[in-house]
Protein backbone atom coordinates (compact mmCIF):
# COMPACT_ATOMS: atom_id res chain seq x y z
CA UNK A 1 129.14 120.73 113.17
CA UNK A 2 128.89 124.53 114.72
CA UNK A 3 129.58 125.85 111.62
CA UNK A 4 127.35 123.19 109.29
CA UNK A 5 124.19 125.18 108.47
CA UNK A 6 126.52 128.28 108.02
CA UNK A 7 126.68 130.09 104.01
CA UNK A 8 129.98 129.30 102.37
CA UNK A 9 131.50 126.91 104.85
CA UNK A 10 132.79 123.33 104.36
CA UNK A 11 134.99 120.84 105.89
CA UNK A 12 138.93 121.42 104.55
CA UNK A 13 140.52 118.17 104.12
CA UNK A 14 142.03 116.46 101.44
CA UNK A 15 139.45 114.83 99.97
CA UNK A 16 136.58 117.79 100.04
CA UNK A 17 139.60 120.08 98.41
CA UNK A 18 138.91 117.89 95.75
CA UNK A 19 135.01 118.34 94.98
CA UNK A 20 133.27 121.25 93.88
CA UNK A 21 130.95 123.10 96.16
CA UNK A 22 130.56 126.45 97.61
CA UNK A 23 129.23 125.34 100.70
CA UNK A 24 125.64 126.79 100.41
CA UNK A 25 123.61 123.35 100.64
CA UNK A 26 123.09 122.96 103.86
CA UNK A 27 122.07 126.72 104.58
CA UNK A 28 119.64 126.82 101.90
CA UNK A 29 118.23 123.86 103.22
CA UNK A 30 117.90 124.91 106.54
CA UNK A 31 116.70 128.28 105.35
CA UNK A 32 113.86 126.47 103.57
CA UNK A 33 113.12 124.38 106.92
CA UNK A 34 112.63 127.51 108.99
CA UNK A 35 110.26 129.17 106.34
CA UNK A 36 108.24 126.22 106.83
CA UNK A 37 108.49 126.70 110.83
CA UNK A 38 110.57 123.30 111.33
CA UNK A 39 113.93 122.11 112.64
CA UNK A 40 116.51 120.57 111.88
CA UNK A 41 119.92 118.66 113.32
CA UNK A 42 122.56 116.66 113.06
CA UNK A 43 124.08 113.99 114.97
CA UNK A 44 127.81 112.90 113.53
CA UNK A 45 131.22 110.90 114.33
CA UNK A 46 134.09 111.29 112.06
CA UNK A 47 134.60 108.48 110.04
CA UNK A 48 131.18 106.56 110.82
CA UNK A 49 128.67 108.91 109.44
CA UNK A 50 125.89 111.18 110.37
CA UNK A 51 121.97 111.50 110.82
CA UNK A 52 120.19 114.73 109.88
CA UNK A 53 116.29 115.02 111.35
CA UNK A 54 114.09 117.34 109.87
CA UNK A 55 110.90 118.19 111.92
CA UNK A 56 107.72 119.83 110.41
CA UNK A 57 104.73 120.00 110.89
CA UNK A 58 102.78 119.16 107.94
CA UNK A 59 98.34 118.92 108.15
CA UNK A 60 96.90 116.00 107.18
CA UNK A 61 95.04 115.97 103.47
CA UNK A 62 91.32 115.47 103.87
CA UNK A 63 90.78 113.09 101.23
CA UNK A 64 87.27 111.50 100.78
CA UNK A 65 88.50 107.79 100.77
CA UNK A 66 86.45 105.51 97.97
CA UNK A 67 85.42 102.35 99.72
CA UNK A 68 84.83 100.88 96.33
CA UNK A 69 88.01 101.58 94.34
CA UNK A 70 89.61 98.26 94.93
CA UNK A 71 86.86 95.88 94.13
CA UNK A 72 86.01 98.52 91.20
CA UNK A 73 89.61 98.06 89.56
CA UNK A 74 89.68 94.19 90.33
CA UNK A 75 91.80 93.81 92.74
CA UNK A 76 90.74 91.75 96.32
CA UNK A 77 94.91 89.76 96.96
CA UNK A 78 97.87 91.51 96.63
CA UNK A 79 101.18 90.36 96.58
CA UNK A 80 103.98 92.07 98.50
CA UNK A 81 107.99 91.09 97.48
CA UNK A 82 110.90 93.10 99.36
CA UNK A 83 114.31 91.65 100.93
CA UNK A 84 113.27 93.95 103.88
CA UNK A 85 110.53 93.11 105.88
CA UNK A 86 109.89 96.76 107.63
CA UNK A 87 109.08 98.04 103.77
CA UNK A 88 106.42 94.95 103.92
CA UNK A 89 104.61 95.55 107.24
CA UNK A 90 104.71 99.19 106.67
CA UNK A 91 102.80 98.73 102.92
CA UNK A 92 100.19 96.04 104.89
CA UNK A 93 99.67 98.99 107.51
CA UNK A 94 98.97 101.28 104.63
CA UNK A 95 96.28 99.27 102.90
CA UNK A 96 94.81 98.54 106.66
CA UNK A 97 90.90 99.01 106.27
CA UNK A 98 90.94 98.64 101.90
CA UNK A 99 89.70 94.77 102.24
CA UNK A 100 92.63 94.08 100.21
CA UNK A 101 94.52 90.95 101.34
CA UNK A 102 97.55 91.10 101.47
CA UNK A 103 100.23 88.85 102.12
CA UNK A 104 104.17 89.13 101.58
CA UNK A 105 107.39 87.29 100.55
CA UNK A 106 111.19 88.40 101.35
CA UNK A 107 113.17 86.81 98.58
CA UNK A 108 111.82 86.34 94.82
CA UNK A 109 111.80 82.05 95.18
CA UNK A 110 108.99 82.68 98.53
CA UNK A 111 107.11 84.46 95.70
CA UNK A 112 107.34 82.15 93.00
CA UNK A 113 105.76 79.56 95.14
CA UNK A 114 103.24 81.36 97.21
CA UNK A 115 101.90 82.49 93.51
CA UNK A 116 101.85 79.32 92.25
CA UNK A 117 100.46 78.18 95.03
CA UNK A 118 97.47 80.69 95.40
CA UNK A 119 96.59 79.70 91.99
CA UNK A 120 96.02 76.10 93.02
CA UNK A 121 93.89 77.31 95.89
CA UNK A 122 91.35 78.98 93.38
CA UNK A 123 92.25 82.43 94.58
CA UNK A 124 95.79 84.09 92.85
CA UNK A 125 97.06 87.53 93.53
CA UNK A 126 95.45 90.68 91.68
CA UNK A 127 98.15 92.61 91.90
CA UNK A 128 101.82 92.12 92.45
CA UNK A 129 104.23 94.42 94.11
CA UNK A 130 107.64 93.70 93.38
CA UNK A 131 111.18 95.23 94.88
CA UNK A 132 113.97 95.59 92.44
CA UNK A 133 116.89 94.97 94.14
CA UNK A 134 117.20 91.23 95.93
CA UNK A 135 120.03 89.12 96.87
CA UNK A 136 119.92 86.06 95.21
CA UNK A 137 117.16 86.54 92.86
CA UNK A 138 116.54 90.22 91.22
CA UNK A 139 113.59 91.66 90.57
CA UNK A 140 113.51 90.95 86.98
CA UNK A 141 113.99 87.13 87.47
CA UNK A 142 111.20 87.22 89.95
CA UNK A 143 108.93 88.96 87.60
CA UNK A 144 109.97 86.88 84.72
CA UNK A 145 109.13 83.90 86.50
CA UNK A 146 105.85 84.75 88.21
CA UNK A 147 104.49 86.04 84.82
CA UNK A 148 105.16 82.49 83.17
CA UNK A 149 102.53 81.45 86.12
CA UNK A 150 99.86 84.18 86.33
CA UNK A 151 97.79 85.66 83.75
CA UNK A 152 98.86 88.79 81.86
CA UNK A 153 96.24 90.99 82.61
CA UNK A 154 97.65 91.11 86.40
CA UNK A 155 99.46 93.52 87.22
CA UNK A 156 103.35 93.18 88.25
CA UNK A 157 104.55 96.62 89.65
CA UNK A 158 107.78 97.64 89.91
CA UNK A 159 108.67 99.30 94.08
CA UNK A 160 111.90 100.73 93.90
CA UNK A 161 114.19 103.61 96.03
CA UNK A 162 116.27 103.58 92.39
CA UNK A 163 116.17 105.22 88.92
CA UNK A 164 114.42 102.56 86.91
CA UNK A 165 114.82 104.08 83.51
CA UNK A 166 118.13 102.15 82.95
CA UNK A 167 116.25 98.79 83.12
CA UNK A 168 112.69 100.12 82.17
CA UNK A 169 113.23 98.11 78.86
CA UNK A 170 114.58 95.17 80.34
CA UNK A 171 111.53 94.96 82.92
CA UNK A 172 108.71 96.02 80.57
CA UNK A 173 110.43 92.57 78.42
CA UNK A 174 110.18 91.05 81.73
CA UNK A 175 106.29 91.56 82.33
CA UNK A 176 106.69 94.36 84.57
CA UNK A 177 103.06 96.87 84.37
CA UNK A 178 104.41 99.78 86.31
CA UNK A 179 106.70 101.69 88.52
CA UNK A 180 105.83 102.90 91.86
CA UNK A 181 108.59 104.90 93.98
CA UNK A 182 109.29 104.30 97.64
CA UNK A 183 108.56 105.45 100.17
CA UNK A 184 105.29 103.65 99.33
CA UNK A 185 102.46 106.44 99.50
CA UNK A 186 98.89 104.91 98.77
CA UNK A 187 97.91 107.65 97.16
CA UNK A 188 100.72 107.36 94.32
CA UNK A 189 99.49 103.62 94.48
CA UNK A 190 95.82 104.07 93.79
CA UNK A 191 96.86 106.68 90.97
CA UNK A 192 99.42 104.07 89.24
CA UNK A 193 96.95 100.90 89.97
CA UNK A 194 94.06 103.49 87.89
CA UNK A 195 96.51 104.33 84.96
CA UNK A 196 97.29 100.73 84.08
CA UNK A 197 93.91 99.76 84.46
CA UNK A 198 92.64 102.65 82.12
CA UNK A 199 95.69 101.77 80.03
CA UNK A 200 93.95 98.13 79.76
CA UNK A 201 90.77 99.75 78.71
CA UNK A 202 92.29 101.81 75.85
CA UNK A 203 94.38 98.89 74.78
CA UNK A 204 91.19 97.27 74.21
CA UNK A 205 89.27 99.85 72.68
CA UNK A 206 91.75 99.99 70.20
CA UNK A 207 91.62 96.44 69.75
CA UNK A 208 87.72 96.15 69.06
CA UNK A 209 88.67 99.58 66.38
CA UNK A 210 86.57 101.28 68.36
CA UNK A 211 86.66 105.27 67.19
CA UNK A 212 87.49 107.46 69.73
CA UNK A 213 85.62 109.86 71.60
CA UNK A 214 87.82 113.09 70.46
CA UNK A 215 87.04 112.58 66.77
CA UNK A 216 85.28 114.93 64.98
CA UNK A 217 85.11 117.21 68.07
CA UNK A 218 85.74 121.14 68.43
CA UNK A 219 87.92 122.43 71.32
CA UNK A 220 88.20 125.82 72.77
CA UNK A 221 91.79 125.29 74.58
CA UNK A 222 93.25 128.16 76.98
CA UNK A 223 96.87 128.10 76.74
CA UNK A 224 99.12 130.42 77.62
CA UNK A 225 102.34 128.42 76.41
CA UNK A 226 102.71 128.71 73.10
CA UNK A 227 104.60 125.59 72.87
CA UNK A 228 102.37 123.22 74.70
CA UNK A 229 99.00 124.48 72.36
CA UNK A 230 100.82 123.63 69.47
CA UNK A 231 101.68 119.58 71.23
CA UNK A 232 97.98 120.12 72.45
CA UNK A 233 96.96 120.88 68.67
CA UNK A 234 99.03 117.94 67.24
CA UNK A 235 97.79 115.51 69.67
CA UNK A 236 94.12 116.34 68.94
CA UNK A 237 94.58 116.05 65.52
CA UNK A 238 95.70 113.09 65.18
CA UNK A 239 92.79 111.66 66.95
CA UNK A 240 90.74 113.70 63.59
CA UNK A 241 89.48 116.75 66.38
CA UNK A 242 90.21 120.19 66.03
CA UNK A 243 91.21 123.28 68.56
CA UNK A 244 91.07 126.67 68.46
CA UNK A 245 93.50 128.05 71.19
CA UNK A 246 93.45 131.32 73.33
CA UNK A 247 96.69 132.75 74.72
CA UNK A 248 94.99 133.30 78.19
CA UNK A 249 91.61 133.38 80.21
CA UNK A 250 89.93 136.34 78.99
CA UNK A 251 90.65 135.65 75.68
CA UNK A 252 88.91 131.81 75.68
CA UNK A 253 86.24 134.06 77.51
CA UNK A 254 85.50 136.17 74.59
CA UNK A 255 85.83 133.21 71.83
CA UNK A 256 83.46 130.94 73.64
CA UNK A 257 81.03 134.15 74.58
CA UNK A 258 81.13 135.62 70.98
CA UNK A 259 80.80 131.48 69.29
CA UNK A 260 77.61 130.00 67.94
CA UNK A 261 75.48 127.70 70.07
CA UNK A 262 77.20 124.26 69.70
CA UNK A 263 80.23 125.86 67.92
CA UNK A 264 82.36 124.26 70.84
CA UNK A 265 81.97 120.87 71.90
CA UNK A 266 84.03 121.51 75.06
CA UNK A 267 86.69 123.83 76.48
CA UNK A 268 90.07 122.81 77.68
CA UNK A 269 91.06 125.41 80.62
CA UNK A 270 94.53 125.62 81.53
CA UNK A 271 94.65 126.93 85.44
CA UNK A 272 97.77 129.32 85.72
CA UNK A 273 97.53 132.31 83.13
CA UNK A 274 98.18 136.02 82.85
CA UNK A 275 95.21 138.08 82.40
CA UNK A 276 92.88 135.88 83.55
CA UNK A 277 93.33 132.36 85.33
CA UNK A 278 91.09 129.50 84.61
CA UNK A 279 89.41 129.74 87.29
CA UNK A 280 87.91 133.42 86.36
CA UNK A 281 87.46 132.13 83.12
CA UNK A 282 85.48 129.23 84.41
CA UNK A 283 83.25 130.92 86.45
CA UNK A 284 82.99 133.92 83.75
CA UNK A 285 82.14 131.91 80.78
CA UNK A 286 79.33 130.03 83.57
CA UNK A 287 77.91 133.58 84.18
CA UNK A 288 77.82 134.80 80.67
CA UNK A 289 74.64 134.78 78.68
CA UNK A 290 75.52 132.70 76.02
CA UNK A 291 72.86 129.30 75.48
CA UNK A 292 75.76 127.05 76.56
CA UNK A 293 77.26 128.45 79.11
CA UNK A 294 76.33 126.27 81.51
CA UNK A 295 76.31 122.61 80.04
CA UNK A 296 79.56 122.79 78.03
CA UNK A 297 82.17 120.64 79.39
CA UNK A 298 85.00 122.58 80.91
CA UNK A 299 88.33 120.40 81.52
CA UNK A 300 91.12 122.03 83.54
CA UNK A 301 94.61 121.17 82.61
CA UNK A 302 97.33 121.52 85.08
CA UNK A 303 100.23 120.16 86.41
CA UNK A 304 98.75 120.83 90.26
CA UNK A 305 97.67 117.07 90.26
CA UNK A 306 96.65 117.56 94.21
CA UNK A 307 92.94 117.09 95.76
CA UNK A 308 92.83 120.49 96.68
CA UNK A 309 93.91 121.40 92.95
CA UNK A 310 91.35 119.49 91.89
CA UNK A 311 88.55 120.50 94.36
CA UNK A 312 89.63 124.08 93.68
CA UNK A 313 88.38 123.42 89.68
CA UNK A 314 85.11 122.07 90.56
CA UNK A 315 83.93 124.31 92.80
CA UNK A 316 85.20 127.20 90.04
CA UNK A 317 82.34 125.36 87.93
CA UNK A 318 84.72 122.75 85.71
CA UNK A 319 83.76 119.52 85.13
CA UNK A 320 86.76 117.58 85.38
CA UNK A 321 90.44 117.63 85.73
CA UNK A 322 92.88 116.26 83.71
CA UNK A 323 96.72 116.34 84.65
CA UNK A 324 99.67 117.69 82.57
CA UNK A 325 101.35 116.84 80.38
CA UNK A 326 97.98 115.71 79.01
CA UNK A 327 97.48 112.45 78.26
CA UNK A 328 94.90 111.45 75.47
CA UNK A 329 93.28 108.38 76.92
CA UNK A 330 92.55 110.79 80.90
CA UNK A 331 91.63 113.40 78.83
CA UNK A 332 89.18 111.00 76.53
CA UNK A 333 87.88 109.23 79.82
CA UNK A 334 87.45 112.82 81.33
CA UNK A 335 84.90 113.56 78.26
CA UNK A 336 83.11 110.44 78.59
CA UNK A 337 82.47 111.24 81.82
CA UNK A 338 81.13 114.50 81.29
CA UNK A 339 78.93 113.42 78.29
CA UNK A 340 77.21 110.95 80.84
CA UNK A 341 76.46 113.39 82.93
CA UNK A 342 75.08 115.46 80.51
């Protein structure tokens, strides 16, 4: 324990002699804890086990809260299933002050009946949150059986500590929705609950044929990977749009400033690039005197998914914000939104 957060040292015993290691985990991690001004320890007895505690302080994300987001996306009862009852209390505490209500179950038979049973009472669950690994019952029974009894448009999401690709098949057959990863974060919650809903939406737009949004419309993309503007180029096609794409920020600069009025119907600005970062760009191609310059669309495209990340885009003068690896149906919702505000 003296020696634990010490470069190249590790317990000598028959069984470590075994494993491979060089005995660097532990300093690198504490390394990385005191750059970040923290501390950490360790409590252990041989045999039994031990506790490491990592202390940091961390400041809170200011986060305007929407009242509205859980009545928007349909959802007023939600459904809580998990062996352990802390898990359950501590997701109630989370969606404290939502108007959600919530209610829970510790074993996947509770569930089955308080489902069926809120369906009698004129007022079933909205969403369903359901652990993985039970004793008696799994997750995937539970699921199977609670989808026989509420409608499929409700969501059943998976909450699990595991790696749920080696049953993602199995539960998807099942009527699982989702996946959500504990710890349970409602952030990562609200962004799941808004995929599957927008997932719903697509699913039907494709069912009423409708054409989409991206057809027949000219990008300007900024992409300094040459690999993802050719994905980004094959994806747009095959929704019948086309892109022209410029290896960095000054470069989309000078194609949209030296284009015809209307050439573009919107730009697609990646955030991180030599030369010139989006966020020049942005604010360059605002500036500029060109006729559009300030009603095109502008969509960032990142992988810095954060609310200061996006924040950070529209105050550079974008319109919207669209994660990576870019999905067609945010970045097609994205448009739509700028068109109506246009």
């Amino acid at each position: 324990m003296k020696v634990i957060f010490d470069p190249f040292t590790r317990e000598e015993k028959e069984v470590t002699s075994l494993a491979q290691g060089t005995g660097l985990g532990m300093a690198i991690t504490k390394n990385l804890v005191d750059l970040m001004g923290g501390t950490i320890s360790v409590k252990s007895k041989q045999g039994r086990g031990s506790t490491f505690t990592v202390g940091l302080e961390l400041r809170l994300q200011e986060v305007e809260v929407d009242q509205e987001f859980w009545t928007n996306h349909g959802i007023t009862h939600a459904l809580i299933v998990d062996d352990e009852v802390e898990v359950c209390t501590n997701i109630i505490g989370a969606m404290a002050g939502t108007g959600v209500s919530m209610q829970f179950a510790v074993d996947g038979h509770t569930a089955v009946i308080m489902t069926e049973k809120a369906l009698r009472n004129g007022h079933g669950f909205d969403i369903v949150l359901l652990d993985w690994k039970m004793p008696d019952m799994d997750g995937i029974e539970t699921a199977r059986r609670i989808r026989r009894v509420i409608p499929e448009d409700v969501p059943i999401m998976f909450l699990t500590a595991y790696d749920w690709s080696e049953i993602e098949e199995e539960a998807l057959a099942a009527g699982i929705t989702g996946f959500l990863p504990k710890p349970f974060f409602l952030t990562n919650f609200m962004q799941t609950v808004e995929k599957i809903v927008d997932s719903s939406v697509e699913k039907e737009d494709r069912d009423k044929k409708e054409s989409s949004v991206l057809q027949g419309k000219k990008f300007l993309a900024a992409e300094d990977n040459e690999l993802n503007g050719e994905i980004l180029e094959e994806l747009l096609e095959m929704k019948e749009a086309n892109v022209v794409l410029a290896e960095n920020g000054r470069r989309a600069v000078e194609l949209f400033t030296e284009s015809k009025p209307g050439e573009f119907d919107a730009i697609l600005m990646d955030v991180q690039m030599p030369v010139m970062n989006g966020y020049e760009a942005t604010r360059a191609i605002r500036s500029s005197s060109h006729p559009n310059a300030k009603t095109i669309p502008i969509i960032a495209m990142t992988a810095n998914a954060f609310a200061e990340d996006v924040k950070d885009a529209l105050d550079s003068g974008m319109n919207a914000h669209v994660a990576k690896p870019v999905d067609l149906g945010q970045l097609e919702k994205a448009l739509k939104e700028c068109e109506k505000d246009t």
